[in-house]
PDB file of N, CA and C in Angstrom:
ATOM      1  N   UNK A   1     -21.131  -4.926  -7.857  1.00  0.00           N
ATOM      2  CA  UNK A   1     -21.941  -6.085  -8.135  1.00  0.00           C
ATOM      3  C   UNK A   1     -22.893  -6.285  -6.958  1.00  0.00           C
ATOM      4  N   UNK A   2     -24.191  -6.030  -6.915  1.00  0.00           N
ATOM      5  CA  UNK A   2     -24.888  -6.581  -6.210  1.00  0.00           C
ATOM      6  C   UNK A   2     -24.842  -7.683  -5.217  1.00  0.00           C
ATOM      7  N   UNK A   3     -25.090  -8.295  -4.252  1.00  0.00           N
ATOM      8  CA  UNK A   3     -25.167  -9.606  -3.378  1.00  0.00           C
ATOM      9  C   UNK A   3     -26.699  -9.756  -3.368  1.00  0.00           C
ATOM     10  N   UNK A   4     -27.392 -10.931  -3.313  1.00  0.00           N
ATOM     11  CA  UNK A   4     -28.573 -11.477  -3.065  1.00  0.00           C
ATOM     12  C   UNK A   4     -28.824 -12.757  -1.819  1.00  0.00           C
ATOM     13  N   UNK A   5     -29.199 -12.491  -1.055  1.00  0.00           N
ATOM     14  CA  UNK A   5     -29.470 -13.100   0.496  1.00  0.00           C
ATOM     15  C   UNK A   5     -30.837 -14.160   0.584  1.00  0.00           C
ATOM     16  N   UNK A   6     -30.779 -15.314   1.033  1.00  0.00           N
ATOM     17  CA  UNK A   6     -31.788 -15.736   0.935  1.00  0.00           C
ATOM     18  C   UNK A   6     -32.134 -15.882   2.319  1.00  0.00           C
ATOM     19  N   UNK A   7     -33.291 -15.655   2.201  1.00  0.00           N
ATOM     20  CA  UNK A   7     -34.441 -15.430   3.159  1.00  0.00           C
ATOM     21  C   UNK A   7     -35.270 -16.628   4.224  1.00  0.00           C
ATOM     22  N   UNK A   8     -35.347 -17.300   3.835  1.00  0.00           N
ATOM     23  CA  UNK A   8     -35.728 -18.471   3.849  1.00  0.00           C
ATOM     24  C   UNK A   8     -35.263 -19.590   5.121  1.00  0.00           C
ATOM     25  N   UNK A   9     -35.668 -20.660   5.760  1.00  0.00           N
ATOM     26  CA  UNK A   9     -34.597 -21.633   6.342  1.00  0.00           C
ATOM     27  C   UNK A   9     -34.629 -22.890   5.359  1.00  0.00           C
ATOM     28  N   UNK A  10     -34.613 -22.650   4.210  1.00  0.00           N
ATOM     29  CA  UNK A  10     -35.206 -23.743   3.262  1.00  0.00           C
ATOM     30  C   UNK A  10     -33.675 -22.915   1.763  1.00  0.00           C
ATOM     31  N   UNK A  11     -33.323 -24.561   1.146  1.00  0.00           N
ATOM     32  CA  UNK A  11     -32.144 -23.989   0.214  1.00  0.00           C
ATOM     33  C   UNK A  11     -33.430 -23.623  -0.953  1.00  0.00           C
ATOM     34  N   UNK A  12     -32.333 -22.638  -2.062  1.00  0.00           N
ATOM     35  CA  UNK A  12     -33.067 -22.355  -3.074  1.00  0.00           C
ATOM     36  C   UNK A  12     -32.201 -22.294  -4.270  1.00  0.00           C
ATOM     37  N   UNK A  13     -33.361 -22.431  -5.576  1.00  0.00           N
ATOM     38  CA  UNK A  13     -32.700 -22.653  -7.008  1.00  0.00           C
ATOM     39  C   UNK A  13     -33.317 -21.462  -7.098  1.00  0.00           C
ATOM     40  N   UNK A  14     -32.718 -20.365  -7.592  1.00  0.00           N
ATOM     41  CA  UNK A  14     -32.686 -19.280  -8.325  1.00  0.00           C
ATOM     42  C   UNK A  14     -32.710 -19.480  -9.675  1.00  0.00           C
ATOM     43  N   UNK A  15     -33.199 -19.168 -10.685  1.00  0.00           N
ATOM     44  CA  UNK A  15     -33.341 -19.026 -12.042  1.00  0.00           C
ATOM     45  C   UNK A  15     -33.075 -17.522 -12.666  1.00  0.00           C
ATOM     46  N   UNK A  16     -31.677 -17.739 -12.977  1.00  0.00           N
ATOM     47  CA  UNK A  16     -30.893 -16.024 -13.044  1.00  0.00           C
ATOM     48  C   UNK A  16     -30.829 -16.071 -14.901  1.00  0.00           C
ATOM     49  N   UNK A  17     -30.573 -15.170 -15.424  1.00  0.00           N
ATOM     50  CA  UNK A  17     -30.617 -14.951 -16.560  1.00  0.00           C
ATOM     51  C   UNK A  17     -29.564 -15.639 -17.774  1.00  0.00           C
ATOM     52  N   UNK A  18     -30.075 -15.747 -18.745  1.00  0.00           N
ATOM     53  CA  UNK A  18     -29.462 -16.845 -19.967  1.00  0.00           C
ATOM     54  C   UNK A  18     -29.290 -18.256 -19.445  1.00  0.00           C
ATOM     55  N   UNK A  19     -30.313 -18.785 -18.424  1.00  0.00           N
ATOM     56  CA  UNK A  19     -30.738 -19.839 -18.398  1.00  0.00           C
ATOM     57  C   UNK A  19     -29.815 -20.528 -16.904  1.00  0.00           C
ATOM     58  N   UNK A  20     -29.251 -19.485 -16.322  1.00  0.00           N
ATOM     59  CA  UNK A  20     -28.236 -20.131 -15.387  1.00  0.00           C
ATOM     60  C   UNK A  20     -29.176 -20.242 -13.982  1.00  0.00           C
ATOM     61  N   UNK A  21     -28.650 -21.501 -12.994  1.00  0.00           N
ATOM     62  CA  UNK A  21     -29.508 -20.948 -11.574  1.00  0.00           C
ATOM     63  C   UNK A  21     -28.708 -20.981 -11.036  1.00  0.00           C
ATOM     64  N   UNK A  22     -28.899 -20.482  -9.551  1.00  0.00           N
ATOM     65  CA  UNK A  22     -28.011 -20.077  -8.344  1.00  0.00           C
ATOM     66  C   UNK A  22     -28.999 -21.003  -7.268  1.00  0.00           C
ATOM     67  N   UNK A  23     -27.917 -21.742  -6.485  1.00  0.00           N
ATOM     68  CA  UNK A  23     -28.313 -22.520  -5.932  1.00  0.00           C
ATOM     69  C   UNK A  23     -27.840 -22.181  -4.128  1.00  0.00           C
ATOM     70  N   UNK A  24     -28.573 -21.455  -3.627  1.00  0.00           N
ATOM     71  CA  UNK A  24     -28.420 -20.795  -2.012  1.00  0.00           C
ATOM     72  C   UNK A  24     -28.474 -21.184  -0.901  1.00  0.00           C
ATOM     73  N   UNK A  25     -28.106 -21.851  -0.626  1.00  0.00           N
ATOM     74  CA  UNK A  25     -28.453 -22.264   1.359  1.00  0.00           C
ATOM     75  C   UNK A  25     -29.169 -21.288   2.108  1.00  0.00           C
ATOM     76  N   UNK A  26     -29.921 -21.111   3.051  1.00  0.00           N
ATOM     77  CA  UNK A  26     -30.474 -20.726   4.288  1.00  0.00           C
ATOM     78  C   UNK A  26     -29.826 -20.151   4.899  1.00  0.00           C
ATOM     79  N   UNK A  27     -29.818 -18.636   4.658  1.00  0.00           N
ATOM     80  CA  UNK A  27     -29.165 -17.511   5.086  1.00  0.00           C
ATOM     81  C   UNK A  27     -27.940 -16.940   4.457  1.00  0.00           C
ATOM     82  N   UNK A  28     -27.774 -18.067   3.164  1.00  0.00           N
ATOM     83  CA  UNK A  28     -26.575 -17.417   2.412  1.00  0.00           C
ATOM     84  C   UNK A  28     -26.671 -16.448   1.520  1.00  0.00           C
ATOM     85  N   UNK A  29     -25.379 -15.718   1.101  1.00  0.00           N
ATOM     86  CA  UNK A  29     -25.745 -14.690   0.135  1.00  0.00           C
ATOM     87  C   UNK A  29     -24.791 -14.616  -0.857  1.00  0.00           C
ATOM     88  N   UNK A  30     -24.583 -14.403  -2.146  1.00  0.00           N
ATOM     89  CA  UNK A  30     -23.820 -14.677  -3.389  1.00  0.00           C
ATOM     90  C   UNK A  30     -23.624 -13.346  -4.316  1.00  0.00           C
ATOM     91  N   UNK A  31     -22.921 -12.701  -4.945  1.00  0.00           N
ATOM     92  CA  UNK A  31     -22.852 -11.911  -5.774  1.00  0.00           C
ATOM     93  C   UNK A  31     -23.719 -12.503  -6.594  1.00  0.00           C
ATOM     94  N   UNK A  32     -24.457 -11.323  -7.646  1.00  0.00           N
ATOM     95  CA  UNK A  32     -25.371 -11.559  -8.886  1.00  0.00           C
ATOM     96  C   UNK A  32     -24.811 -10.120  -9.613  1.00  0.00           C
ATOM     97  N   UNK A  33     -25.091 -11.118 -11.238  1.00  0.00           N
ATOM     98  CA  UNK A  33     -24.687  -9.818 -12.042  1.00  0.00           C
ATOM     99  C   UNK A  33     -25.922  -8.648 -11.963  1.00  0.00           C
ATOM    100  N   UNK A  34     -25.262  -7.566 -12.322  1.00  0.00           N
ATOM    101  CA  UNK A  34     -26.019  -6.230 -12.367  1.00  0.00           C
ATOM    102  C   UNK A  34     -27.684  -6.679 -13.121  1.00  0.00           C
ATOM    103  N   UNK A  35     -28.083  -7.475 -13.961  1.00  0.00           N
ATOM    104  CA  UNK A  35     -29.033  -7.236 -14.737  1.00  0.00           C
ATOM    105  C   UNK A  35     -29.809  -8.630 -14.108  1.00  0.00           C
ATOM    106  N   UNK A  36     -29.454  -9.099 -13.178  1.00  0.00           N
ATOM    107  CA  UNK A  36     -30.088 -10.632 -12.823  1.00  0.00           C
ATOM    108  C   UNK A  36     -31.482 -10.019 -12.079  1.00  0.00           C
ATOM    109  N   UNK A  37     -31.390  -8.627 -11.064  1.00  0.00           N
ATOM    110  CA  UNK A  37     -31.691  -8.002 -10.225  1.00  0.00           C
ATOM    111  C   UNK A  37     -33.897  -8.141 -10.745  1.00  0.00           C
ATOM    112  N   UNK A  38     -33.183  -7.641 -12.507  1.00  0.00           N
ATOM    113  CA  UNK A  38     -34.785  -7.402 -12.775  1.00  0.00           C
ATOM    114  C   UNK A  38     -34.962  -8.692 -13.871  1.00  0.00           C
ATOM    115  N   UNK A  39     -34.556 -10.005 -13.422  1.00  0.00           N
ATOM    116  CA  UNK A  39     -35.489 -11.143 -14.084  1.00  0.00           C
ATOM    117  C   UNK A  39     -36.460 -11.377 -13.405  1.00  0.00           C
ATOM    118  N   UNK A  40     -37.684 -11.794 -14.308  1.00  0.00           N
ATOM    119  CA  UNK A  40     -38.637 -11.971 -13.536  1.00  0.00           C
ATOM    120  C   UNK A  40     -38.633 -12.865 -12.609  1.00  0.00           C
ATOM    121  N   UNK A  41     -37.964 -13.703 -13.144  1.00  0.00           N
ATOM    122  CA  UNK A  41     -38.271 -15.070 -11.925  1.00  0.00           C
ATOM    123  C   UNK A  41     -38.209 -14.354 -10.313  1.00  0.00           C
ATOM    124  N   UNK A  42     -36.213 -13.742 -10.492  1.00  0.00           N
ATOM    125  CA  UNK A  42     -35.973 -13.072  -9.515  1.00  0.00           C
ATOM    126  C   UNK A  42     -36.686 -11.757  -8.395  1.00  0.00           C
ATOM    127  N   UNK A  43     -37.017 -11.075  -9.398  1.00  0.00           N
ATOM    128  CA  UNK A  43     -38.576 -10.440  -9.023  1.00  0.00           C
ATOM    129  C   UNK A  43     -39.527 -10.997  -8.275  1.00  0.00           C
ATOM    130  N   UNK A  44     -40.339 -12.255  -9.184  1.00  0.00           N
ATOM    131  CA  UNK A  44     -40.969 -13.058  -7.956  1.00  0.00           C
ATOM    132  C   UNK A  44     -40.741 -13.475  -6.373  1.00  0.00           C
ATOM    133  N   UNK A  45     -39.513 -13.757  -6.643  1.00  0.00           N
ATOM    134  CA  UNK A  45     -39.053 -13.855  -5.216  1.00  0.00           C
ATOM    135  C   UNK A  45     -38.909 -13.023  -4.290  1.00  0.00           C
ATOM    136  N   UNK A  46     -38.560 -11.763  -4.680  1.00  0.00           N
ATOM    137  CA  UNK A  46     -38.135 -10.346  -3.670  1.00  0.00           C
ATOM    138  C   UNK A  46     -39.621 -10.203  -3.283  1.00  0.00           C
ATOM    139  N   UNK A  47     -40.773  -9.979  -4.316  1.00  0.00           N
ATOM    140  CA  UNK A  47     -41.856  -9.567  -4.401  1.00  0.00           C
ATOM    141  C   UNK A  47     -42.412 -10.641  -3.186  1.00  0.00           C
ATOM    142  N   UNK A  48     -41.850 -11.898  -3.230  1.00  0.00           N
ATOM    143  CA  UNK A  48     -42.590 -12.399  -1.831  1.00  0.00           C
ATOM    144  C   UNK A  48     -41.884 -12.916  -0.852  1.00  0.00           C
ATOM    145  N   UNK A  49     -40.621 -11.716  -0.710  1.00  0.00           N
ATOM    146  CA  UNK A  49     -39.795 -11.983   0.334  1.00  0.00           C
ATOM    147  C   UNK A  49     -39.209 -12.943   1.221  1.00  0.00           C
ATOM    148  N   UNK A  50     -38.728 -13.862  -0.046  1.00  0.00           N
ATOM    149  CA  UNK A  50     -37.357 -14.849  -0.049  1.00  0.00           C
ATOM    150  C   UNK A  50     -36.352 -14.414  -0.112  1.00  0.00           C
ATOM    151  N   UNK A  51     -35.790 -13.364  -1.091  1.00  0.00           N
ATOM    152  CA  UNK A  51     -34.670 -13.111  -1.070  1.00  0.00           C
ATOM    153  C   UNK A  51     -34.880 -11.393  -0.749  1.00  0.00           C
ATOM    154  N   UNK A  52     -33.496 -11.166  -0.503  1.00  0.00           N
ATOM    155  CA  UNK A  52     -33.117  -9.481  -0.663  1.00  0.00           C
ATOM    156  C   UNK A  52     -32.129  -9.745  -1.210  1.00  0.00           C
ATOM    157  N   UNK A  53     -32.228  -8.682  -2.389  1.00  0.00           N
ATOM    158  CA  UNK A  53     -30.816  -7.766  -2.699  1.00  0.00           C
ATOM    159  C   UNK A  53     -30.365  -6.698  -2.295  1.00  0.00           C
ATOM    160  N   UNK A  54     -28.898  -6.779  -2.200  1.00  0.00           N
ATOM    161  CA  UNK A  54     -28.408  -5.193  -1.729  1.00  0.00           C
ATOM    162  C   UNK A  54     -27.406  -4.796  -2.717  1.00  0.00           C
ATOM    163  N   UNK A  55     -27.876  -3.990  -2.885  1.00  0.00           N
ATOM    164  CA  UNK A  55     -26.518  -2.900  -3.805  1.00  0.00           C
ATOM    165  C   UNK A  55     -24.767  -2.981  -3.246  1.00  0.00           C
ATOM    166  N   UNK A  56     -24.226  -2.819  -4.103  1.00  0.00           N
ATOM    167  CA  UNK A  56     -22.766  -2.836  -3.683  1.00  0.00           C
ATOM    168  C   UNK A  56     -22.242  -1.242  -3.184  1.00  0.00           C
ATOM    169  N   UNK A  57     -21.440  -1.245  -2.411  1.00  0.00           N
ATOM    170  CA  UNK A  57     -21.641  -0.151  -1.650  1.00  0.00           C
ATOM    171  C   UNK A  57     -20.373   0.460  -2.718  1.00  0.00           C
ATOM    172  N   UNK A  58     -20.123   2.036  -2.146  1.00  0.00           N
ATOM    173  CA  UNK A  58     -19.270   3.071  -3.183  1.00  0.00           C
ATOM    174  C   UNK A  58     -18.574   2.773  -3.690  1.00  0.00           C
ATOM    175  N   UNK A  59     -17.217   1.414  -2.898  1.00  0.00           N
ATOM    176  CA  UNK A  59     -16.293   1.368  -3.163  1.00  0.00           C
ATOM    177  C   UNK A  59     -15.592   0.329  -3.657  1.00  0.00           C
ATOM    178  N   UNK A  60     -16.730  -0.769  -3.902  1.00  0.00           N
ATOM    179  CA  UNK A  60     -16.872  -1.865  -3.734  1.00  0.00           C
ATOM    180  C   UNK A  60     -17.372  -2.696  -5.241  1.00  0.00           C
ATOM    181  N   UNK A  61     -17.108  -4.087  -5.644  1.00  0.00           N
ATOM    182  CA  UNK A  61     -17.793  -4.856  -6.262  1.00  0.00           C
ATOM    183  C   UNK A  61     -17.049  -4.848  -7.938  1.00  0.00           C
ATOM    184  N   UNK A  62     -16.424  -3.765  -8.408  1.00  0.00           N
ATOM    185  CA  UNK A  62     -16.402  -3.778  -9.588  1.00  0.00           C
ATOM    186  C   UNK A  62     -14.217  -3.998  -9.848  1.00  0.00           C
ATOM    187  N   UNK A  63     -13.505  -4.008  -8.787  1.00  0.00           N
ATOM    188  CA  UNK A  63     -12.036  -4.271  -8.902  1.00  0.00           C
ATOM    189  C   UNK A  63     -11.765  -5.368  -8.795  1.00  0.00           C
ATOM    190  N   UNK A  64     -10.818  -5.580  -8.755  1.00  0.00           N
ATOM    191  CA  UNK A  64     -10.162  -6.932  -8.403  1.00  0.00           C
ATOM    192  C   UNK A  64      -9.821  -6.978  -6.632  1.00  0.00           C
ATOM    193  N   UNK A  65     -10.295  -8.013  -5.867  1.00  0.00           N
ATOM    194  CA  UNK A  65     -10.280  -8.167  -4.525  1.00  0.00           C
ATOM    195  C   UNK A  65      -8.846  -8.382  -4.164  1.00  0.00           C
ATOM    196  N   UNK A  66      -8.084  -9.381  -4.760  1.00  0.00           N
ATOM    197  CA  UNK A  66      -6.849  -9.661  -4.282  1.00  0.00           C
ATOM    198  C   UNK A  66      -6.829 -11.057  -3.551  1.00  0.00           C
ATOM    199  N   UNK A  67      -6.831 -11.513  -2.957  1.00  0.00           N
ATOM    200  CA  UNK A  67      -6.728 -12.474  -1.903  1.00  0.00           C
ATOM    201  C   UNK A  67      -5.163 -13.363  -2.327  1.00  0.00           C
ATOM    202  N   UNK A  68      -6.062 -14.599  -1.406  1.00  0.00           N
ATOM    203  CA  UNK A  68      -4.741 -15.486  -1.338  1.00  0.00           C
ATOM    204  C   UNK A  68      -4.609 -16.121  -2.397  1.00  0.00           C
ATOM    205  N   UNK A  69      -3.919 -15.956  -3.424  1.00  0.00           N
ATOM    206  CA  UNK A  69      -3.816 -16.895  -4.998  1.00  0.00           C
ATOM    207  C   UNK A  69      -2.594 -18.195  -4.730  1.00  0.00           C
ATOM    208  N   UNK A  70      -3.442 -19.050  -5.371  1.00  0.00           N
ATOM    209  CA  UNK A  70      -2.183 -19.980  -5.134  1.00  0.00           C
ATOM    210  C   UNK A  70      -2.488 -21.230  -4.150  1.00  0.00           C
ATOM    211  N   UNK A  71      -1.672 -21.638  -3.430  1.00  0.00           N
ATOM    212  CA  UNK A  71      -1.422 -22.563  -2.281  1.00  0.00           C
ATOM    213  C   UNK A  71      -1.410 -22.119  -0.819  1.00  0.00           C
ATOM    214  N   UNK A  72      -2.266 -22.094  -0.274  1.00  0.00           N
ATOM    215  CA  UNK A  72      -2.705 -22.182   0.999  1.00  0.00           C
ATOM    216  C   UNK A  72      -1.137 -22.105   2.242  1.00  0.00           C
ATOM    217  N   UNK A  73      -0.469 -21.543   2.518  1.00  0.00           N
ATOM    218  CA  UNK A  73       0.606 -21.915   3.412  1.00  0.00           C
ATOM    219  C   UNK A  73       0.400 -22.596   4.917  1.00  0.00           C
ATOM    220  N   UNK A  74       1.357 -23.408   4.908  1.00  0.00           N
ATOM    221  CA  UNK A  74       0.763 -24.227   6.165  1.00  0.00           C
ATOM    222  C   UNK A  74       2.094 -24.025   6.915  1.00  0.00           C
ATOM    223  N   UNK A  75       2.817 -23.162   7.241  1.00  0.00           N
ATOM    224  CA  UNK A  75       3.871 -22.940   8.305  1.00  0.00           C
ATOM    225  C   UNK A  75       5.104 -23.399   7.571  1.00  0.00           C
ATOM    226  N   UNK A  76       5.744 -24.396   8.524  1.00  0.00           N
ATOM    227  CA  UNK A  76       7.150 -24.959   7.579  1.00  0.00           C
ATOM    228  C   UNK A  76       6.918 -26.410   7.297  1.00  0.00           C
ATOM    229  N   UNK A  77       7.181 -26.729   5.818  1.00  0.00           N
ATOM    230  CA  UNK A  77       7.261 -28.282   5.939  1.00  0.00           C
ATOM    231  C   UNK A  77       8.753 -28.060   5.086  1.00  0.00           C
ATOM    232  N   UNK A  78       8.940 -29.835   5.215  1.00  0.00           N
ATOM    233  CA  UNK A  78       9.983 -30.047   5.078  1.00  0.00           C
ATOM    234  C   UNK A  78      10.038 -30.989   4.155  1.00  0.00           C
ATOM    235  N   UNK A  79      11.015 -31.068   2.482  1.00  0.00           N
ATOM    236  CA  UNK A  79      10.721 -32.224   1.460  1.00  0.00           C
ATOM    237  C   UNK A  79      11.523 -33.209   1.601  1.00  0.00           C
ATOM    238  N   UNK A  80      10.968 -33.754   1.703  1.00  0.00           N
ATOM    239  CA  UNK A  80      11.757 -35.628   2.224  1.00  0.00           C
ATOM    240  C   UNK A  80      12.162 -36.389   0.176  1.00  0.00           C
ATOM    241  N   UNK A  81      12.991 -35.973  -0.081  1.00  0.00           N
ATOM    242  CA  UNK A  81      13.333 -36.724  -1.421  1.00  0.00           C
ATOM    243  C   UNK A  81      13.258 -38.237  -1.504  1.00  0.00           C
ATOM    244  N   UNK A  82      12.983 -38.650  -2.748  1.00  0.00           N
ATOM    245  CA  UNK A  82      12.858 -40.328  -2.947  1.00  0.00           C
ATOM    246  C   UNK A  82      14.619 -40.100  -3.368  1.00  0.00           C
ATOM    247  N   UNK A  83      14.924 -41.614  -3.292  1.00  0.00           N
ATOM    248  CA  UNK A  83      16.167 -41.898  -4.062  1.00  0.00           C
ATOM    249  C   UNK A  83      15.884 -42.599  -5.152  1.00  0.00           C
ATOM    250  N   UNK A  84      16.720 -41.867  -6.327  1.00  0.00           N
ATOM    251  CA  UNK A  84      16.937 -42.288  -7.650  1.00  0.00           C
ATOM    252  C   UNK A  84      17.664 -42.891  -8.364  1.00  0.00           C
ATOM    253  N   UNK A  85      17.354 -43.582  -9.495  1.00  0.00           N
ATOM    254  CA  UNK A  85      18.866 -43.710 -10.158  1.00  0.00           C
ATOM    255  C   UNK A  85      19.409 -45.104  -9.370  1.00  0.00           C
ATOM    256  N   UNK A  86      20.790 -45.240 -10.148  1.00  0.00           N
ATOM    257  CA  UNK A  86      21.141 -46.840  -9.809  1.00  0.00           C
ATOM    258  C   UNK A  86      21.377 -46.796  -8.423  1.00  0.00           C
ATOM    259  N   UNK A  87      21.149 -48.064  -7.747  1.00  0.00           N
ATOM    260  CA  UNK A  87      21.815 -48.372  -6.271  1.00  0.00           C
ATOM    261  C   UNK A  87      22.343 -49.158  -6.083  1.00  0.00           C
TER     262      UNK A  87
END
């Protein structure tokens, strides 16, 4: 999958294909699908060097990454129960 970089010190609305935009901060960069590359809008922009795209490199872009799924671990905590039921 491609990444697209914006260029700029100014944020930007991208206008990516079937009507979606991408909305970029100043110096950030985002995956884009394979076919976003040649919308025109997107075009316009490369063409006046706001953004770059870069290709995804050999090994890259099309698996599953892996990461951390789930809940964040924060070391040890400890569950403090309510009391229930009659008293």
């Amino acid at each position: 999958m491609p990444s697209m970089t914006n260029k700029t010190r100014r944020p930007l609305t991208i206008p990516l294909p079937l009507g979606k935009k991408l909305h970029l901060g100043p110096g950030h960069s985002a995956d884009i699908p394979a076919n976003a590359a040649e919308h025109p809008a997107v075009r316009k922009l490369i063409d006046a060097g706001e953004i770059a795209i870069e290709a995804a490199g050999p090994g890259g872009g099309d698996g599953y990454a892996g990461g951390n799924k789930g809940r964040a671990s924060r070391g040890h905590t400890s569950f403090i129960g309510r009391r229930s039921g009659d008293r």
